[in-house]
C-alpha atoms as a PDB file:
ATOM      1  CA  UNK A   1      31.458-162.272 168.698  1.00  0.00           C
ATOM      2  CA  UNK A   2      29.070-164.810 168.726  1.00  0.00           C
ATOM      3  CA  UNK A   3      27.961-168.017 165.943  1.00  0.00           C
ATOM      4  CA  UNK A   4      24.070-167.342 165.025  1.00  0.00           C
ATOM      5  CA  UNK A   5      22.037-169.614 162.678  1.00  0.00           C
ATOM      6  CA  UNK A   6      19.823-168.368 160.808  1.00  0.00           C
ATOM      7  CA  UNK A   7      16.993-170.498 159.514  1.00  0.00           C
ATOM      8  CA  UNK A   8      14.356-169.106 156.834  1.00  0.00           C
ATOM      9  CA  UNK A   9      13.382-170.757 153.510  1.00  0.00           C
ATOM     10  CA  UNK A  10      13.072-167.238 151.938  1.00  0.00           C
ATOM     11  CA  UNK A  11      16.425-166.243 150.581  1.00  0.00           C
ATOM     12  CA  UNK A  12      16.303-162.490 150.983  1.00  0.00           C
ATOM     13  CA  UNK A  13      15.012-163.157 154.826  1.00  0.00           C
ATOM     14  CA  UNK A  14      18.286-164.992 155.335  1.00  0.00           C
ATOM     15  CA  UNK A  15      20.674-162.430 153.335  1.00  0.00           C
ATOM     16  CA  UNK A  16      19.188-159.532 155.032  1.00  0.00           C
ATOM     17  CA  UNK A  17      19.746-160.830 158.541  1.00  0.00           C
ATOM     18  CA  UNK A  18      23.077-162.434 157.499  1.00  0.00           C
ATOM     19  CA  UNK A  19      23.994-158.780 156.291  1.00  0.00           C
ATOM     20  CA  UNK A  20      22.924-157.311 159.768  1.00  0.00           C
ATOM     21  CA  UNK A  21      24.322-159.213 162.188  1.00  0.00           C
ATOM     22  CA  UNK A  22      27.824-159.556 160.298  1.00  0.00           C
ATOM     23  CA  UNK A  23      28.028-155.664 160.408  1.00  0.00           C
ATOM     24  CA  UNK A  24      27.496-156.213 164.373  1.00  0.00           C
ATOM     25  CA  UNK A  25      30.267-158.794 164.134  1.00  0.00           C
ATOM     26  CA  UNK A  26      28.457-161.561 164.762  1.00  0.00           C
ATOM     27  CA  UNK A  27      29.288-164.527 162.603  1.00  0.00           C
ATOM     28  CA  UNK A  28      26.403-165.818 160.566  1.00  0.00           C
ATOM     29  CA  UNK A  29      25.135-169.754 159.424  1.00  0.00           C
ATOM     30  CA  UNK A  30      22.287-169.854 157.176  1.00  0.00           C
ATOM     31  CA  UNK A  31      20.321-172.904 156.472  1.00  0.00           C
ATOM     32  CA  UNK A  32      17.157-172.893 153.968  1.00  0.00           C
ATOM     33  CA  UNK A  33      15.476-175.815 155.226  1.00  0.00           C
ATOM     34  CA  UNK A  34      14.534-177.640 158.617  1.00  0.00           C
ATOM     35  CA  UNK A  35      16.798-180.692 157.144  1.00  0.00           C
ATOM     36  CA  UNK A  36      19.897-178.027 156.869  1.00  0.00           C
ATOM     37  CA  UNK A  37      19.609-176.695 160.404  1.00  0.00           C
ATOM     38  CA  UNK A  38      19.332-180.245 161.757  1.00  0.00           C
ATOM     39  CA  UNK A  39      22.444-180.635 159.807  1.00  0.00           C
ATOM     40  CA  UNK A  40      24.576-178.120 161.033  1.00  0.00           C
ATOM     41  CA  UNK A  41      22.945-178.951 165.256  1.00  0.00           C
ATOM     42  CA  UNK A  42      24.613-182.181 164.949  1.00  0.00           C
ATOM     43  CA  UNK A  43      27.787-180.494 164.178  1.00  0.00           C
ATOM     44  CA  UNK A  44      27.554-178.082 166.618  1.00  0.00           C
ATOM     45  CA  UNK A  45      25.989-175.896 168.591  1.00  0.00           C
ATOM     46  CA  UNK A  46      25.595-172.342 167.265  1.00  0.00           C
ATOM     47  CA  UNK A  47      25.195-169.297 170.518  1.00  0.00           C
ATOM     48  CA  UNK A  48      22.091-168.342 168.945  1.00  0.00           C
ATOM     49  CA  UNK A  49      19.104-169.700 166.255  1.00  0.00           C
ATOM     50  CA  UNK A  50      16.843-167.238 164.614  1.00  0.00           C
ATOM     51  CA  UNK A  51      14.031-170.058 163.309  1.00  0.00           C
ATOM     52  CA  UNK A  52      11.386-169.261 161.430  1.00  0.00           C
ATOM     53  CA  UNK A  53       8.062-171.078 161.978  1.00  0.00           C
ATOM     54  CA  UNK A  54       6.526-171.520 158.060  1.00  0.00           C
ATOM     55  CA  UNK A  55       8.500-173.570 155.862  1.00  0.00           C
ATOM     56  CA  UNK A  56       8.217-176.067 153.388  1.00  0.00           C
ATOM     57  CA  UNK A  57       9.689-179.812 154.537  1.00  0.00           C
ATOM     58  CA  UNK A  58       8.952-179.387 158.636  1.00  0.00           C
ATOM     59  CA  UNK A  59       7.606-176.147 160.563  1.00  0.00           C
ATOM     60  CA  UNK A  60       9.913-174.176 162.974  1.00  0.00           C
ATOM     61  CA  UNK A  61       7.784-175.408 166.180  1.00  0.00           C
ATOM     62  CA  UNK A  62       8.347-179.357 164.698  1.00  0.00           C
ATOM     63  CA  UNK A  63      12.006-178.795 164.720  1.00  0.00           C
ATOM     64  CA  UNK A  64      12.174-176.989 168.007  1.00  0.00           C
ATOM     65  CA  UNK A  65      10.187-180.083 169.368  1.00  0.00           C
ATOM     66  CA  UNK A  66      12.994-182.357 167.847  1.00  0.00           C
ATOM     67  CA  UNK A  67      15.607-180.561 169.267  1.00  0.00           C
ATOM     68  CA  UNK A  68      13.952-180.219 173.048  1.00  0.00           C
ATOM     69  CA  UNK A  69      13.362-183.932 172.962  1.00  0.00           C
ATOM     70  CA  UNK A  70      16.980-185.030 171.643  1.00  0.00           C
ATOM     71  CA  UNK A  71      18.256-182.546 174.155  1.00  0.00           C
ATOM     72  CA  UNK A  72      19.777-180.524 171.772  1.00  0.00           C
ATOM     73  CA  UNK A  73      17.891-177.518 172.879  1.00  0.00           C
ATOM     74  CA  UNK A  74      21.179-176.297 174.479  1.00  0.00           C
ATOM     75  CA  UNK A  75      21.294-172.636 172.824  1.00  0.00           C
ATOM     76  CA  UNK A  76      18.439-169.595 172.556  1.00  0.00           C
ATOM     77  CA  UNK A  77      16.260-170.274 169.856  1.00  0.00           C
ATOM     78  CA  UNK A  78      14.118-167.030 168.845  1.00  0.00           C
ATOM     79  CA  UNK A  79      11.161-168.000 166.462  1.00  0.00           C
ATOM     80  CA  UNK A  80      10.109-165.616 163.846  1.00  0.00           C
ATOM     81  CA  UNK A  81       7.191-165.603 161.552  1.00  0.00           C
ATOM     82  CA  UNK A  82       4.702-162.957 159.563  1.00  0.00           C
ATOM     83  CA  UNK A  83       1.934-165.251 159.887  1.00  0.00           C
ATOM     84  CA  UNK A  84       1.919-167.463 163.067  1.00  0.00           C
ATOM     85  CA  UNK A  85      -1.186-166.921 165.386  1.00  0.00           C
ATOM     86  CA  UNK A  86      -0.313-165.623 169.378  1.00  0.00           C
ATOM     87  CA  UNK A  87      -1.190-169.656 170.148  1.00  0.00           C
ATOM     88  CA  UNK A  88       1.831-170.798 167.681  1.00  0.00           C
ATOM     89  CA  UNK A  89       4.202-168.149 169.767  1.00  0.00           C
ATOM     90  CA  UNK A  90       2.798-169.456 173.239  1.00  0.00           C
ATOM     91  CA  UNK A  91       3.322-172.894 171.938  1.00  0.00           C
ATOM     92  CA  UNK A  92       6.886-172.161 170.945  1.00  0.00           C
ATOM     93  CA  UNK A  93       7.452-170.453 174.078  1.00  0.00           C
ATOM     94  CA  UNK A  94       6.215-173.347 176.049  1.00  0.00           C
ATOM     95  CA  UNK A  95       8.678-175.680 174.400  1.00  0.00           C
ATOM     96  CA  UNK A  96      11.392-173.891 174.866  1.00  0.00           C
ATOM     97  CA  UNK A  97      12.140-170.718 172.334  1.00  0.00           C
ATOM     98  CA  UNK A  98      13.366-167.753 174.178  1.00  0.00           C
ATOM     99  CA  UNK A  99      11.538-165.045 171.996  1.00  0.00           C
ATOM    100  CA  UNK A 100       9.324-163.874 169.112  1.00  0.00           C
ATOM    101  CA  UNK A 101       9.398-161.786 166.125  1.00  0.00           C
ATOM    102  CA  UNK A 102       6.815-160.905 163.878  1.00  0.00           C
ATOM    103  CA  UNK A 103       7.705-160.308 160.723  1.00  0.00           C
ATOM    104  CA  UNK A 104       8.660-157.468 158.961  1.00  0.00           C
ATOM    105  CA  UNK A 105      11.506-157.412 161.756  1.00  0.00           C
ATOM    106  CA  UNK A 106      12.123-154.001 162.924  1.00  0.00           C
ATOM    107  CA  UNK A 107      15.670-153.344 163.368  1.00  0.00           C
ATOM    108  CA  UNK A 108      16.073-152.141 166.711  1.00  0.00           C
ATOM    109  CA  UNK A 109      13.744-155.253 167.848  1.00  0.00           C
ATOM    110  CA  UNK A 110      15.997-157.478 166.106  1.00  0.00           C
ATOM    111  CA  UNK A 111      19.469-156.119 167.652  1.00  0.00           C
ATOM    112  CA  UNK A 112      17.590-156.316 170.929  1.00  0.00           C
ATOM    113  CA  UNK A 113      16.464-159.848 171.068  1.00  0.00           C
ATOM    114  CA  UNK A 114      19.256-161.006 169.664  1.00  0.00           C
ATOM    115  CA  UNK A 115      21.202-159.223 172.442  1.00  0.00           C
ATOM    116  CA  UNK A 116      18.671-160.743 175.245  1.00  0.00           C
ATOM    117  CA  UNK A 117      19.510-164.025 173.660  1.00  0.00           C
ATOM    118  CA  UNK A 118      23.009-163.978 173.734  1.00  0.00           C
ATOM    119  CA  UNK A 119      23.352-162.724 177.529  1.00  0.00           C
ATOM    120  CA  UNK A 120      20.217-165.345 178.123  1.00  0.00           C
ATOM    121  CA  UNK A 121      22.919-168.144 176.453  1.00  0.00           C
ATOM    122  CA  UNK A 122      25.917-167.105 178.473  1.00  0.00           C
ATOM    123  CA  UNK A 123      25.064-166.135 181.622  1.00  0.00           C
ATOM    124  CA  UNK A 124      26.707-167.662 184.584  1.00  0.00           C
ATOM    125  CA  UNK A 125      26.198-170.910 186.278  1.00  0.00           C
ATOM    126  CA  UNK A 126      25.716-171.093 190.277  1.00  0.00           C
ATOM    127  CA  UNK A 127      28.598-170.835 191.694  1.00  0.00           C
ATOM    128  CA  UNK A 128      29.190-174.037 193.746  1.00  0.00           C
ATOM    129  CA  UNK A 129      30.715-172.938 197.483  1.00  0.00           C
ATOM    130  CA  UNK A 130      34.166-174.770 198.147  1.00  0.00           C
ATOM    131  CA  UNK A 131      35.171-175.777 201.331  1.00  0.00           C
ATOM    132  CA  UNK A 132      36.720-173.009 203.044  1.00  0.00           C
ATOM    133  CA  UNK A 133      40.633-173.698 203.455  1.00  0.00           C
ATOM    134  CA  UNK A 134      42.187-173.432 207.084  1.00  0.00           C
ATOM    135  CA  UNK A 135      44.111-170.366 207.742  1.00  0.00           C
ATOM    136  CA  UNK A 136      47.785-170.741 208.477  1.00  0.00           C
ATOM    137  CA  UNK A 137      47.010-169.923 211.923  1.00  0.00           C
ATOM    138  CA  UNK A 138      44.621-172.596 212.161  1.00  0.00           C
ATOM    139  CA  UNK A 139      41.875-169.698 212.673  1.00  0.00           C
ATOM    140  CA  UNK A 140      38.811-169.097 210.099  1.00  0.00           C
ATOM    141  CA  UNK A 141      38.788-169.591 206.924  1.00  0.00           C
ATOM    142  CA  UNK A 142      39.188-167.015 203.855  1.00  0.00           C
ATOM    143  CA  UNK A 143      36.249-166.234 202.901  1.00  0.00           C
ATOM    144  CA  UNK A 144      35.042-167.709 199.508  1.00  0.00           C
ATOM    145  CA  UNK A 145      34.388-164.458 197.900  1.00  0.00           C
ATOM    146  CA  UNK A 146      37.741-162.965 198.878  1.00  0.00           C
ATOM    147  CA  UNK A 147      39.097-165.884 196.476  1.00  0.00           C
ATOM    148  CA  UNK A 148      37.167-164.769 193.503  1.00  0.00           C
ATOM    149  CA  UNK A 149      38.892-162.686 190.510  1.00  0.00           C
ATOM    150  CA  UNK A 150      36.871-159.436 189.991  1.00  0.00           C
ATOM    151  CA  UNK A 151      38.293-158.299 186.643  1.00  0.00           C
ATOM    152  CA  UNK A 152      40.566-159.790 183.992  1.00  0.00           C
ATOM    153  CA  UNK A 153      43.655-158.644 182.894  1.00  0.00           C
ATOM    154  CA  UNK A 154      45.233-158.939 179.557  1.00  0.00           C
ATOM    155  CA  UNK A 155      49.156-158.137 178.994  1.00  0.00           C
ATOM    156  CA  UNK A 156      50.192-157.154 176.049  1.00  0.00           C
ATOM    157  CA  UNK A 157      50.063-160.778 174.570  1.00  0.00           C
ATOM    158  CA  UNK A 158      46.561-160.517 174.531  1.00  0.00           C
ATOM    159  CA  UNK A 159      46.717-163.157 177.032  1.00  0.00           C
ATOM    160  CA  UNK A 160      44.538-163.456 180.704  1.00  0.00           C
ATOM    161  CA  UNK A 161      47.149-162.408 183.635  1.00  0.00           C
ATOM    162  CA  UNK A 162      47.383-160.160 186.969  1.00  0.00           C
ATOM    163  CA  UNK A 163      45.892-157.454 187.394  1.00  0.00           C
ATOM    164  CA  UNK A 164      48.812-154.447 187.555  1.00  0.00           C
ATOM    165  CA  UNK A 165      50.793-156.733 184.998  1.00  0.00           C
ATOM    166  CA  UNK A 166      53.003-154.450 183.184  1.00  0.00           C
ATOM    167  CA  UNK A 167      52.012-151.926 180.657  1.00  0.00           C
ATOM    168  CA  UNK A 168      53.239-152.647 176.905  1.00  0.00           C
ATOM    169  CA  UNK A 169      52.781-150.686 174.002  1.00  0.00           C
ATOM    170  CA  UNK A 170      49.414-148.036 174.039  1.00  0.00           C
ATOM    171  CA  UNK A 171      46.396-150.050 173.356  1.00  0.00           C
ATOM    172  CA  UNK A 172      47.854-153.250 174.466  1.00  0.00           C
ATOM    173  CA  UNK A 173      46.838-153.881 177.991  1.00  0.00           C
ATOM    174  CA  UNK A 174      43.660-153.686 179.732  1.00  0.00           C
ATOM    175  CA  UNK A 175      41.542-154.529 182.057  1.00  0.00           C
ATOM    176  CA  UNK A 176      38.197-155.939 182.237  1.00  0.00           C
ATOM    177  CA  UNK A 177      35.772-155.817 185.278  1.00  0.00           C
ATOM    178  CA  UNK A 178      33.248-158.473 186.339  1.00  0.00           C
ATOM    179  CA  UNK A 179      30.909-156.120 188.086  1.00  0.00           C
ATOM    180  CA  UNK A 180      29.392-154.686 184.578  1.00  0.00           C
ATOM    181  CA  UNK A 181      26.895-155.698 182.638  1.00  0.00           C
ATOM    182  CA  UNK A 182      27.258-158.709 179.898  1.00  0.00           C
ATOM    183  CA  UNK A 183      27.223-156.318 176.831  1.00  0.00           C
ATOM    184  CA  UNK A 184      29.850-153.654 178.519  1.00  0.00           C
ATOM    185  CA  UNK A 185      32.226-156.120 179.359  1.00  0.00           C
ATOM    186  CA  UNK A 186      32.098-158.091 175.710  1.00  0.00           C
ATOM    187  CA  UNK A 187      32.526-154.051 174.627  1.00  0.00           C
ATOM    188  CA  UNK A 188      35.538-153.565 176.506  1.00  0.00           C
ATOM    189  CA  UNK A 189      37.005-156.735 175.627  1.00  0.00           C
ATOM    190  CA  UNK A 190      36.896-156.113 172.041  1.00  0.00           C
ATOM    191  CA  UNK A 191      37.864-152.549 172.196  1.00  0.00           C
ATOM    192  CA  UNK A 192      40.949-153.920 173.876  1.00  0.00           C
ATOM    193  CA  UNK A 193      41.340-156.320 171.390  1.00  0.00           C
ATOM    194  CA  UNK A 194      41.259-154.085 168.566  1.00  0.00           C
ATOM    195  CA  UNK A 195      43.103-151.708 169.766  1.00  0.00           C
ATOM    196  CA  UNK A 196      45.998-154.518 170.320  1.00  0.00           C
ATOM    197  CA  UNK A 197      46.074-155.138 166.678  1.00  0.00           C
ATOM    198  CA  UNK A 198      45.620-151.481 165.478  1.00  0.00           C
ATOM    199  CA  UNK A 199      48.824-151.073 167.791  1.00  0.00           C
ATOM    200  CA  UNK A 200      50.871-154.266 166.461  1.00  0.00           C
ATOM    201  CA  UNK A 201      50.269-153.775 163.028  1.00  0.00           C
ATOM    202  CA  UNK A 202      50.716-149.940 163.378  1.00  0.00           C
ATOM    203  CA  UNK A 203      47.330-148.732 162.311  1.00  0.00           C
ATOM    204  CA  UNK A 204      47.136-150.343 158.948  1.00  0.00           C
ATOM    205  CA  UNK A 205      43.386-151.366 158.172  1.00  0.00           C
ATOM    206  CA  UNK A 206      44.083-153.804 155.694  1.00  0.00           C
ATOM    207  CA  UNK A 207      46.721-156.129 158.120  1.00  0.00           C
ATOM    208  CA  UNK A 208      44.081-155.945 160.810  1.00  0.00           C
ATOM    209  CA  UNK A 209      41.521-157.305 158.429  1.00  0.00           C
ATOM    210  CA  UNK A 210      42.881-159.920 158.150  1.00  0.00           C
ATOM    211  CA  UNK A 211      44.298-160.636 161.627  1.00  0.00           C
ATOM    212  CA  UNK A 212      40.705-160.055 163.080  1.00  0.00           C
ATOM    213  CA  UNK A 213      39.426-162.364 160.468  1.00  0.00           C
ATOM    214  CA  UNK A 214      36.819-159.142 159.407  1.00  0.00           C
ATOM    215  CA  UNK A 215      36.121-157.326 155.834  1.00  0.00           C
ATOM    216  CA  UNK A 216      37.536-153.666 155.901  1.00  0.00           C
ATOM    217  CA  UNK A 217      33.781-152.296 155.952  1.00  0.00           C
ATOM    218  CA  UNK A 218      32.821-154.460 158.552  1.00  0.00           C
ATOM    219  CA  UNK A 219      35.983-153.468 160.468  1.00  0.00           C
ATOM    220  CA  UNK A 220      35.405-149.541 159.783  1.00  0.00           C
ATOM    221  CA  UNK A 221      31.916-149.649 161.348  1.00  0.00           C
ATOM    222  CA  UNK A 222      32.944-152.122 164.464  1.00  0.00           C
ATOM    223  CA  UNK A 223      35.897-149.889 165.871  1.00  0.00           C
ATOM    224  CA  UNK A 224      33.040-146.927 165.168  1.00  0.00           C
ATOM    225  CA  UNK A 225      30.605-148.425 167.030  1.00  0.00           C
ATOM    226  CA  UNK A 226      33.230-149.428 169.465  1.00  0.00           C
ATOM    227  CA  UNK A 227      34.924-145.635 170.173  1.00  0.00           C
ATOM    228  CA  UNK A 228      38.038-146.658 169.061  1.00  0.00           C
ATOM    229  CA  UNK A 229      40.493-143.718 168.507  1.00  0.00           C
ATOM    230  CA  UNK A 230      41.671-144.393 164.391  1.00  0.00           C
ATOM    231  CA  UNK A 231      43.295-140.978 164.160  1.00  0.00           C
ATOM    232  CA  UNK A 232      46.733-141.837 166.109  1.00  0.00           C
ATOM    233  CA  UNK A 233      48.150-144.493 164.034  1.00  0.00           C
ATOM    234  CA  UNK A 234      45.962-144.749 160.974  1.00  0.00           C
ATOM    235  CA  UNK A 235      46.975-146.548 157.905  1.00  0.00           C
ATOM    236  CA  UNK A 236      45.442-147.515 154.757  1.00  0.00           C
ATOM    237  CA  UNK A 237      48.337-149.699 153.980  1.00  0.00           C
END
C-alpha cells in the first residue's frame, strides 16, 4: 500500500484516479491547486505524485522546478497532461519527473506507470560492504553475503522473525523471499496479511474492514485480486 498525490485542477480528473487507485489499495491525496500540493510536500512526502502540467495559479513543470531546487524532489513524480507538446514532456523529464501520460489516461497505462513508479521509489540502496569479521579460528572471514537474510518471516503476530518459526493458526505465518520481483513480494506480503486477519477475526468481512483500515468493496476486490481463498471461513458478520 502506498500514499499517492494526486494533483489536477479538474475535479472529475482527481475523483476518477482517486477512485482507481483506492480499489488497488493504494491510499489517495488530492490537491486542486499547485499551492495545495506544496502544502501537503512540506508535510510530507507522499510514495508517488501524479501532477498535471495545465493549471490555473502555477504549471506542473513550475512546481516540479520548485521542488527539484528545494530538494524536495525525493519521490516519483509522473506528469500528465492532454495538451502539453513532446518539448513540455522532455522538459519535465529533464528536471526530474519519472514519466508521462497523455491524457485521456488509458487504464492499463495508468496501473503500469504507477507500478514503475512505485518500484522506481523503493528500490534498494547499494549495499555498503562491512568489514569482514575474523573467524573463531582466526581463519577467513564469513563471507558478506552469507550474512544477508534472503526471505522474511512473519509468526503469527504478524511480526518479522526466523525463518522455520513456528506455525500458528492457517493463514497466519508466512514467508516472504527476497529473490522476487518488487510487485510479487508486496503480493505475498499482503496476501499474508490478509489472510492473518481473515483467520483472527474468523472470516467476518465487516471486522476485517475495519482492522485493515479498507471499505468492504474495496476489501472484496483486493483479496480477489490477491487469490485469497474466502470460502473456508467466510462471514458476513
Amino acid at each position: 500500500m502506498a500514499t499517492i498525490l494526486v494533483v489536477d485542477d479538474e475535479m472529475g480528473i482527481r475523483e476518477l484516479l482517486s477512485e482507481i487507485l483506492s480499489d488497488e489499495g493504494h491510499v489517495v491525496e488530492a490537491a486542486e491547486n499547485a499551492q495545495q500540493a506544496r502544502d501537503y510536500r512540506l508535510r510530507q512526502a507522499p510514495d508517488l505524485v501524479l501532477l498535471d502540467i495545465w493549471m490555473p495559479d502555477t504549471d506542473g513543470v513550475t512546481l516540479l522546478k520548485e521542488w527539484a531546487a528545494q530538494g524536495k524532489l525525493t519521490m516519483p513524480v509522473i506528469m500528465m497532461s492532454g495538451h502539453a507538446t513532446i518539448d513540455t514532456a522532455v522538459e519535465a523529464t529533464k528536471i526530474g519527473a519519472l514519466n508521462f501520460l497523455e491524457k485521456p489516461i488509458a487504464l492499463q497505462k495508468l496501473l503500469k506507470a504507477v507500478e514503475q513508479g512505485l518500484a522506481h521509489g523503493t528500490a534498494a540502496p547499494p549495499v555498503v560492504a562491512a568489514a569482514k569479521p575474523a573467524s573463531p579460528a582466526g581463519g577467513a572471514g564469513v563471507p558478506a553475503s552469507a550474512a544477508l537474510p534472503t526471505a522474511l518471516s512473519l509468526n503469527a503476530s504478524g511480526e518479522p522473525g526466523a525463518s522455520g518459526a513456528g506455525q500458528g493458526q492457517a493463514g497466519q505465518s508466512a514467508s516472504i523471499s527476497f529473490d522476487i520481483p518488487l510487485r510479487d513480494a508486496r503480493d505475498a506480503f499482503e496476501r499474508a496479511y490478509f489472510e492473518y486477519h481473515l483467520a483472527r477475526e474468523n472470516g467476518s468481512m465487516t471486522r476485517v474492514a475495519e482492522k485493515t483500515g479498507l471499505e468492504r468493496t474495496h476489501l472484496y476486490r483486493k483479496l480477489k485480486q490477491l487469490g485469497v481463498d474466502l470460502g473456508k471461513n467466510k462471514s458476513d458478520a
